[in-house]
Structures are given as C-alpha cells and as structure tokens.
N, C-alpha and C. Protein backbone atom coordinates (compact mmCIF):
# COMPACT_ATOMS: atom_id res chain seq x y z
N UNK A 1 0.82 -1.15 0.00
CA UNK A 1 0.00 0.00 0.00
C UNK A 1 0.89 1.25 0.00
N UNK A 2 0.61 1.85 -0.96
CA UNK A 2 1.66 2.83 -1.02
C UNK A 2 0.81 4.53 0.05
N UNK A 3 2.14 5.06 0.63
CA UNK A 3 1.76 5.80 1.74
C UNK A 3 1.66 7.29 1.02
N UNK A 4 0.46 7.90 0.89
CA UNK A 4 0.50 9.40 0.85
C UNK A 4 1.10 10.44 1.41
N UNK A 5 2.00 10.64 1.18
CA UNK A 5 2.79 12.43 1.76
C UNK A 5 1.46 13.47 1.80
N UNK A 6 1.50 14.06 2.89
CA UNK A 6 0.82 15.23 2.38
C UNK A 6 1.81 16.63 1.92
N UNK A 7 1.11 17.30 1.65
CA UNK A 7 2.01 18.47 0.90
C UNK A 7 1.77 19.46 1.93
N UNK A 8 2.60 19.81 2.94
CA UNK A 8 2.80 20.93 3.54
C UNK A 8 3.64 22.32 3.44
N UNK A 9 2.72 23.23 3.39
CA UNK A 9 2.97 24.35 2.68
C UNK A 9 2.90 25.34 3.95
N UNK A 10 4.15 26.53 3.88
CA UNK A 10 3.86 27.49 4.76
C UNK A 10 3.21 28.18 4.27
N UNK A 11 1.74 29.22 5.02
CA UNK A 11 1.26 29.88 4.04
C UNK A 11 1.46 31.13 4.94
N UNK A 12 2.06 32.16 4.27
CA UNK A 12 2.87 33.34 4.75
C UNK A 12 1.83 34.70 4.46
N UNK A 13 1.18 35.44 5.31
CA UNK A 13 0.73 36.37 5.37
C UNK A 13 0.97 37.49 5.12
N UNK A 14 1.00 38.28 3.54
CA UNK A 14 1.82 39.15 3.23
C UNK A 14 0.82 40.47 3.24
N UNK A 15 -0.06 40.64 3.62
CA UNK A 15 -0.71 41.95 3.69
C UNK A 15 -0.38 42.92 4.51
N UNK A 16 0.53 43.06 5.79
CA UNK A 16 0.84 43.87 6.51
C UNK A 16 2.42 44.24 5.46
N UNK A 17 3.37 43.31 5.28
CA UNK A 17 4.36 43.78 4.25
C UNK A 17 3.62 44.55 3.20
N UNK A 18 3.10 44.67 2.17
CA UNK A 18 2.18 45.15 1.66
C UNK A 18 2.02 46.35 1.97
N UNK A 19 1.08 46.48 3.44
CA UNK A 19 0.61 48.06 3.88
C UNK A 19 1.83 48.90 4.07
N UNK A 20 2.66 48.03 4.88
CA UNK A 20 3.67 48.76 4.99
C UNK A 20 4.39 49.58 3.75
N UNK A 21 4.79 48.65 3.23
CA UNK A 21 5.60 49.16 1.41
C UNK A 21 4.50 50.40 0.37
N UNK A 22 3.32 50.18 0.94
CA UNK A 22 1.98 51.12 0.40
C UNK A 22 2.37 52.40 1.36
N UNK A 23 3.05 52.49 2.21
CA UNK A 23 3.15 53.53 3.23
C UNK A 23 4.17 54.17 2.94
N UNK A 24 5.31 53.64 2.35
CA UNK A 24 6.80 53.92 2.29
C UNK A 24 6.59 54.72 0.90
N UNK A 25 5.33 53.88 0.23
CA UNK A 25 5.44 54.84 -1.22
C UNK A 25 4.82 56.04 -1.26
N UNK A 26 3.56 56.07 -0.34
CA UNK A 26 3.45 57.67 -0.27
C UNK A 26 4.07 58.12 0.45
N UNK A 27 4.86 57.88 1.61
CA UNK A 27 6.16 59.00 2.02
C UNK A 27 6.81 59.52 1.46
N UNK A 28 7.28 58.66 0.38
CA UNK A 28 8.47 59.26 -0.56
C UNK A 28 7.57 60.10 -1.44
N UNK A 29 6.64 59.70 -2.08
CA UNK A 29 5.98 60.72 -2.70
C UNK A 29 5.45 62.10 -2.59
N UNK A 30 5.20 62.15 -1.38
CA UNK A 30 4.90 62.98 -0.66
C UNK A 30 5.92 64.17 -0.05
N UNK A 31 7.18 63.24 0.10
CA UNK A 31 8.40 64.21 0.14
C UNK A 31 9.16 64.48 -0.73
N UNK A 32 8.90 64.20 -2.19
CA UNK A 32 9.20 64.63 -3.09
C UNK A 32 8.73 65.76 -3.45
N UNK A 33 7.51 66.02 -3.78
CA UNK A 33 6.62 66.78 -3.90
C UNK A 33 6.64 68.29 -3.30
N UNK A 34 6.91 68.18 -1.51
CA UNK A 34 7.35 69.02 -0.79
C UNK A 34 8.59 69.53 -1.18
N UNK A 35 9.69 69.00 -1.50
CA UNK A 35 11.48 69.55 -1.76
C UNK A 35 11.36 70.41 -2.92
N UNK A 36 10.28 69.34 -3.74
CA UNK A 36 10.65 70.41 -5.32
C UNK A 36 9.68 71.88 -5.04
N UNK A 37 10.64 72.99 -5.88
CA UNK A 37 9.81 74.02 -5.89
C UNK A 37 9.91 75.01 -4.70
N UNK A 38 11.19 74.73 -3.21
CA UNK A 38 11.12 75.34 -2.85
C UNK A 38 11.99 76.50 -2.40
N UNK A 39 12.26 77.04 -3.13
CA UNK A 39 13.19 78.10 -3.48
C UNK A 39 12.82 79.40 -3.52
N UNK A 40 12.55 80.22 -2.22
CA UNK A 40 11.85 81.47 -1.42
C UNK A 40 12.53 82.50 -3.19
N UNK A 41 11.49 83.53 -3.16
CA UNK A 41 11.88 84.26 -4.53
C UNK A 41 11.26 86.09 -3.59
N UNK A 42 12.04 86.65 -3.62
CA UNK A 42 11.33 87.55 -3.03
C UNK A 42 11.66 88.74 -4.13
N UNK A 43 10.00 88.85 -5.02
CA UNK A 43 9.80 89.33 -6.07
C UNK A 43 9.82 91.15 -5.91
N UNK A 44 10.22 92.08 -6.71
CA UNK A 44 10.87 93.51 -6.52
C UNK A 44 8.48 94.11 -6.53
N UNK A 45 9.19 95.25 -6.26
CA UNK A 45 7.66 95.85 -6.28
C UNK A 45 7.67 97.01 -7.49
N UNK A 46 6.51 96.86 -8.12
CA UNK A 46 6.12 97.80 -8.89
C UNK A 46 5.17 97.18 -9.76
N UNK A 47 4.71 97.82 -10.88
CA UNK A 47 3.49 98.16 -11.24
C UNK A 47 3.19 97.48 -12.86
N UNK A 48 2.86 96.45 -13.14
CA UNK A 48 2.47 96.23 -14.47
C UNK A 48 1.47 95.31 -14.99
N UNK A 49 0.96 95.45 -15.77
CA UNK A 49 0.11 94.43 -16.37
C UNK A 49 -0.33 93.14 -16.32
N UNK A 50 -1.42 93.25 -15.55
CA UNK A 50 -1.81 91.81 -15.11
C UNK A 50 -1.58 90.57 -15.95
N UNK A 51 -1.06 89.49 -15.64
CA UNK A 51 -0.96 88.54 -16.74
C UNK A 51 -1.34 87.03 -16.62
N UNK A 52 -2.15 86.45 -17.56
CA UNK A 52 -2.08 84.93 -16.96
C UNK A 52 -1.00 84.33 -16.68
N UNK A 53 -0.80 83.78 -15.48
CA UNK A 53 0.42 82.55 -15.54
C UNK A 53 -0.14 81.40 -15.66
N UNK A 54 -1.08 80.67 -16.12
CA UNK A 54 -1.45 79.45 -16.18
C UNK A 54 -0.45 78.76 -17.53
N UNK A 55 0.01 77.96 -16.92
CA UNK A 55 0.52 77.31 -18.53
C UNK A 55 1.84 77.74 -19.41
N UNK A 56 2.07 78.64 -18.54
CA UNK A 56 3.85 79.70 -18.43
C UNK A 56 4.51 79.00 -17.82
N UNK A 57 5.88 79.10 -17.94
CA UNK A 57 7.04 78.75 -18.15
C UNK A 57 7.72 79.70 -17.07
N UNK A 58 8.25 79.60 -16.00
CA UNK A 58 8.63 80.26 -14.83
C UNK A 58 9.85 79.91 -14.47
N UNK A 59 11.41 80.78 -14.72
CA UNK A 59 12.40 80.98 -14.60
C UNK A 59 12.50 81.76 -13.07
N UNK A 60 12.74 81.30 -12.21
CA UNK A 60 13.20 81.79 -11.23
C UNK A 60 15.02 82.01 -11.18
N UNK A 61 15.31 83.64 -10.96
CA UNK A 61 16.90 83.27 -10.12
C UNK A 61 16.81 83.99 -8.54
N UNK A 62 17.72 83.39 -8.21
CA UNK A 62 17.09 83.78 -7.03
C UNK A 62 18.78 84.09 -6.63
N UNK A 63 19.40 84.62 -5.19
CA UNK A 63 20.50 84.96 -4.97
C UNK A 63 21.83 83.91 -4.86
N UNK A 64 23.19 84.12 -5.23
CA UNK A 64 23.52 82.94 -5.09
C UNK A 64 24.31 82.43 -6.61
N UNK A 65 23.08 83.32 -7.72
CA UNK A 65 23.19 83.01 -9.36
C UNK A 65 22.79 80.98 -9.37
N UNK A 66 21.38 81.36 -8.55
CA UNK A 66 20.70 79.77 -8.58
C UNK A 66 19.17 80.34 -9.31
N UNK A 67 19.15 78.97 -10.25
CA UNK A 67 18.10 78.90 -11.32
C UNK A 67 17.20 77.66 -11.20
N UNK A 68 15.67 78.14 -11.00
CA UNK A 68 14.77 77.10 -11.40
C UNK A 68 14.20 77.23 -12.67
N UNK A 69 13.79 76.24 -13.08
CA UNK A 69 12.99 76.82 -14.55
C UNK A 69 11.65 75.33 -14.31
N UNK A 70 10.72 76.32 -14.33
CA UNK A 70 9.42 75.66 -14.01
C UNK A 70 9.51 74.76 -12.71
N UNK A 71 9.80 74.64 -11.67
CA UNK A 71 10.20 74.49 -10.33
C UNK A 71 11.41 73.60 -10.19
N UNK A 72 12.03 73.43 -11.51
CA UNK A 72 13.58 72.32 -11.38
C UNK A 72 14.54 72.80 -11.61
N UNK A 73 15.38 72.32 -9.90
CA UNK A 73 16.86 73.34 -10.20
C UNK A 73 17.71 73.14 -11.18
N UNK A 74 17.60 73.82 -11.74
CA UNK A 74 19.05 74.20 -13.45
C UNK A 74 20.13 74.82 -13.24
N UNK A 75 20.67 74.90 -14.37
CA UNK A 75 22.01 75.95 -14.21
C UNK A 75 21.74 76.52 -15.62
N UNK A 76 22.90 77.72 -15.34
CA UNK A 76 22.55 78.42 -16.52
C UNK A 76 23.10 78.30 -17.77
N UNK A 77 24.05 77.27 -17.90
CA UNK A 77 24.77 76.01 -19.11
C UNK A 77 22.87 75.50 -19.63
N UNK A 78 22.22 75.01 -18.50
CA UNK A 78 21.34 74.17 -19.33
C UNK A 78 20.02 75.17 -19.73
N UNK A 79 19.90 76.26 -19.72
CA UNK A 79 18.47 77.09 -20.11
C UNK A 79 19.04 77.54 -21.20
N UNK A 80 19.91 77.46 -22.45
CA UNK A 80 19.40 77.38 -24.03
C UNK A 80 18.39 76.04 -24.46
N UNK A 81 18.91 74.84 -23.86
CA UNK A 81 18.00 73.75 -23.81
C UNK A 81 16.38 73.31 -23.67
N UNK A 82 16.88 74.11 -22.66
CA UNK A 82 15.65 74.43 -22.09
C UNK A 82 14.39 74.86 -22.80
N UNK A 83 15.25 76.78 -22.93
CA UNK A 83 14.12 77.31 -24.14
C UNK A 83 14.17 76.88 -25.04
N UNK A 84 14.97 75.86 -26.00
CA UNK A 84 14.58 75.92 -27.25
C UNK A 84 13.09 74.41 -27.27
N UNK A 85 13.06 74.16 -25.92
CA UNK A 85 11.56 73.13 -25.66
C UNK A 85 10.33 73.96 -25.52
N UNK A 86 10.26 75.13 -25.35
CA UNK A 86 9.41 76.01 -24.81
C UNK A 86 7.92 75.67 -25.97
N UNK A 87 7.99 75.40 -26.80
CA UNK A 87 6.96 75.17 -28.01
C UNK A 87 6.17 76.57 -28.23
N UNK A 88 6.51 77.20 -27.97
CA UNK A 88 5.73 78.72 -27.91
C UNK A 88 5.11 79.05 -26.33
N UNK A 89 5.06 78.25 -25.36
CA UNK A 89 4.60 78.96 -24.19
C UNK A 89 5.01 79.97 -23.70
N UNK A 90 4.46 80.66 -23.02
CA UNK A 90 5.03 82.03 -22.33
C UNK A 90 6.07 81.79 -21.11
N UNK A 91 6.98 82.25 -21.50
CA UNK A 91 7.88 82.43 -20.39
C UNK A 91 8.09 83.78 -19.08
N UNK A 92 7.84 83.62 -18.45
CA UNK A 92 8.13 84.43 -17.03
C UNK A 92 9.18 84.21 -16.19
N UNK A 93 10.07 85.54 -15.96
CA UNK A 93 11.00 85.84 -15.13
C UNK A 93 11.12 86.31 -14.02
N UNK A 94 11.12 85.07 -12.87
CA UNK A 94 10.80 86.32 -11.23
C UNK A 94 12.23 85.71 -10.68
N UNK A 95 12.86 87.13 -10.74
CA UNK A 95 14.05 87.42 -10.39
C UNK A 95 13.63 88.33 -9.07
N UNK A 96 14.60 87.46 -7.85
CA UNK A 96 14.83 88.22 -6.57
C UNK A 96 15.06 89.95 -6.71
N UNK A 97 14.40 90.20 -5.77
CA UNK A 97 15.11 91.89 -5.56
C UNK A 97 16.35 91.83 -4.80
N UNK A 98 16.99 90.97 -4.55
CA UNK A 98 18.49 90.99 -3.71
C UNK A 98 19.25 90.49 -4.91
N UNK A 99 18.88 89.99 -5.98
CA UNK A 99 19.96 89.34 -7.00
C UNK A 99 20.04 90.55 -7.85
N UNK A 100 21.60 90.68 -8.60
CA UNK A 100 22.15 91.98 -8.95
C UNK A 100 21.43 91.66 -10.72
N UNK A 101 21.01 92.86 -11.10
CA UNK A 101 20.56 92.90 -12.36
C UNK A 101 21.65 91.95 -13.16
N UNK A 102 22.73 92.06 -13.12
CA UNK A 102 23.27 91.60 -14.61
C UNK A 102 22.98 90.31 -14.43
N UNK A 103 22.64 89.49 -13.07
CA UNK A 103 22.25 87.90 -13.25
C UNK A 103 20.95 87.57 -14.16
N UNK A 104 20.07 88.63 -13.92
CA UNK A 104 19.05 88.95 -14.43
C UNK A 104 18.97 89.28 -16.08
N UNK A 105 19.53 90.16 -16.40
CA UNK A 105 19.96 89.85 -18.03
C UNK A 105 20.90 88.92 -18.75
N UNK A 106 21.32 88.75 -17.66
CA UNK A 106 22.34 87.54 -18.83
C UNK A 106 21.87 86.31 -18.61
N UNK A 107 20.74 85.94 -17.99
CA UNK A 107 19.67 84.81 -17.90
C UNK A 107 18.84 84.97 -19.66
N UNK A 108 18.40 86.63 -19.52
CA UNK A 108 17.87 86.78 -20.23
C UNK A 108 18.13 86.95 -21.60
N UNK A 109 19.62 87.36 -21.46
CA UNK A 109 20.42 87.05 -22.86
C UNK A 109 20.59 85.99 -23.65
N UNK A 110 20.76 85.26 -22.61
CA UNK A 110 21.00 83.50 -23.01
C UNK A 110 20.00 83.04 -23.43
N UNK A 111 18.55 83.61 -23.17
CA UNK A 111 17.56 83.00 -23.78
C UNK A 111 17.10 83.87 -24.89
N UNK A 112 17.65 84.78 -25.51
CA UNK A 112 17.18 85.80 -26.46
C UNK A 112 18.04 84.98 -27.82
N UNK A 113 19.16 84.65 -26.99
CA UNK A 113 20.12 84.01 -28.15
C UNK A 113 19.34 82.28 -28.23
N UNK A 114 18.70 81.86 -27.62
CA UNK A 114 18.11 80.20 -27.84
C UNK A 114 17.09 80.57 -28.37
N UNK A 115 16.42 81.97 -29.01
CA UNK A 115 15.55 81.82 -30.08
C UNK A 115 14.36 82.56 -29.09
N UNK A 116 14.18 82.81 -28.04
CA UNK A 116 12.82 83.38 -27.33
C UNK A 116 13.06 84.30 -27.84
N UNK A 117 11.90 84.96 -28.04
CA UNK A 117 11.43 86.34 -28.70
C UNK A 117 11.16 87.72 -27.25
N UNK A 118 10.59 87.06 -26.55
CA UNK A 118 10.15 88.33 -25.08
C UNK A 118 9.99 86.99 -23.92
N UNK A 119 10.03 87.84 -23.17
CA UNK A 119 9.72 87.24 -21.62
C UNK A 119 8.99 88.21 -20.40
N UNK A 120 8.46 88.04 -19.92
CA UNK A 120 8.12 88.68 -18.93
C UNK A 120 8.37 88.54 -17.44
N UNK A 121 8.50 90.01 -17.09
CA UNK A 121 9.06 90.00 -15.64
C UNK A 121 8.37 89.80 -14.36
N UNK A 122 8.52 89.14 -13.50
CA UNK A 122 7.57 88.93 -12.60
C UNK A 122 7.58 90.34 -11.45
N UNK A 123 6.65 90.67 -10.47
CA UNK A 123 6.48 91.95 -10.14
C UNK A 123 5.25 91.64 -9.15
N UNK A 124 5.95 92.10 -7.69
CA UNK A 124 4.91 91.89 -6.43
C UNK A 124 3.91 92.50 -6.59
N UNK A 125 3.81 93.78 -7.09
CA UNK A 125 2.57 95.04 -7.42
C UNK A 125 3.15 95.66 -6.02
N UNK A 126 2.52 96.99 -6.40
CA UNK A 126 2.54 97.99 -5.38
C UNK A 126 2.34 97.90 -4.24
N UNK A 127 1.60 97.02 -3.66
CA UNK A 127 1.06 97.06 -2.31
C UNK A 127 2.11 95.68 -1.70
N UNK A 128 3.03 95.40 -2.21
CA UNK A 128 3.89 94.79 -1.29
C UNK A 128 4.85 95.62 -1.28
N UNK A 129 5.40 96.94 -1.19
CA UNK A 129 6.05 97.49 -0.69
C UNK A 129 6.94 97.12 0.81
C-alpha cells in the first residue's frame, strides 16, 4: 500500500508587508513633492500688467546666481536647452530683488540668443512694498 505524503505548505501572510511598502510609497511621494519648488523668490515691487500665468514657463533666479525653470533646479549652461523646448509657451521671469541685475539679463540674454522672442518680468505690485 503505497503511503500518501501530504504536501505541507507554509502559508505566509503578506498583507501587513504590503501596507507597509503602500506607506513607504506615499512618504516618498509625498516628500518629493514638498522639496521640489522650494526656493523662497522675493519678487521687486512695482506696477504692471496683469498677466495669466497658467501654462507659463517660470524661470526663477534667485540669490547665489541659482536657477529654477518651471520648479527644477538648473544651471545656466542648461536654459538654451531648455528654451529651445518652450513650443511657444510664455515664459516668465521672477528674479529676486536681492539678486544683482546683470544675473538677471544675462539669464535673459541666453535666452534671447536660444531663439525666445520676449519674456516677462515677474512683479509683487505695489502694495507689497
């Protein structure tokens, strides 16, 4: 008579590994999210023309001669690159009031020479004096 083995199997409970690893991924996500983009810009005051920014293209420099372009830190080797991706969107420039103008045009030079046509300057308005 031949003898049956049974087949014993560990059966391993993986749903708390699981929650856990579901937890770890929105942390990281979540602190990604937070890091990018945060680069204080403290925009000059004065007076101009209201403008949409929806859907613009946002060059920050800020002091330092440090560059974001649309909230990712760059350098200023890589913004001909940059603009020449622009596909026609509008580009905006909010340059610190502590950063010295010529960082400020020769941002803007560099992109006059990658083919942008205008840019616009970003501007607290009057009442942040």
């Amino acid at each position: 008579m031949a003898r049956r083995g049974r087949n014993k199997s560990a059966d391993i409970d993986i749903t708390p590994l699981i929650d856990v690893l579901f937890m770890l991924i929105i942390f990281f996500v979540l602190t990604a999210s937070f890091v990018q983009g945060n680069l204080k810009v403290d925009l000059p005051a004065g007076e101009g023309a209201p403008t949409d920014t929806r859907g613009a293209v946002i060059l920050t420099v800020s002091p330092g001669d440090r560059f974001q372009w649309d909230g990712r830190e760059t350098t200023k080797a890589e913004l001909p690159k940059l603009a020449a991706a622009l596909n026609g969107r509008k580009l905006l420039v909010a340059g610190d009031k502590d950063v010295s103008y010529g960082s400020v045009t020769e941002a803007l030079s560099l992109l006059r020479k990658s083919g942008v046509p205008s840019a616009g300057l970003m501007l607290a308005g009057e009442d942040a004096k």
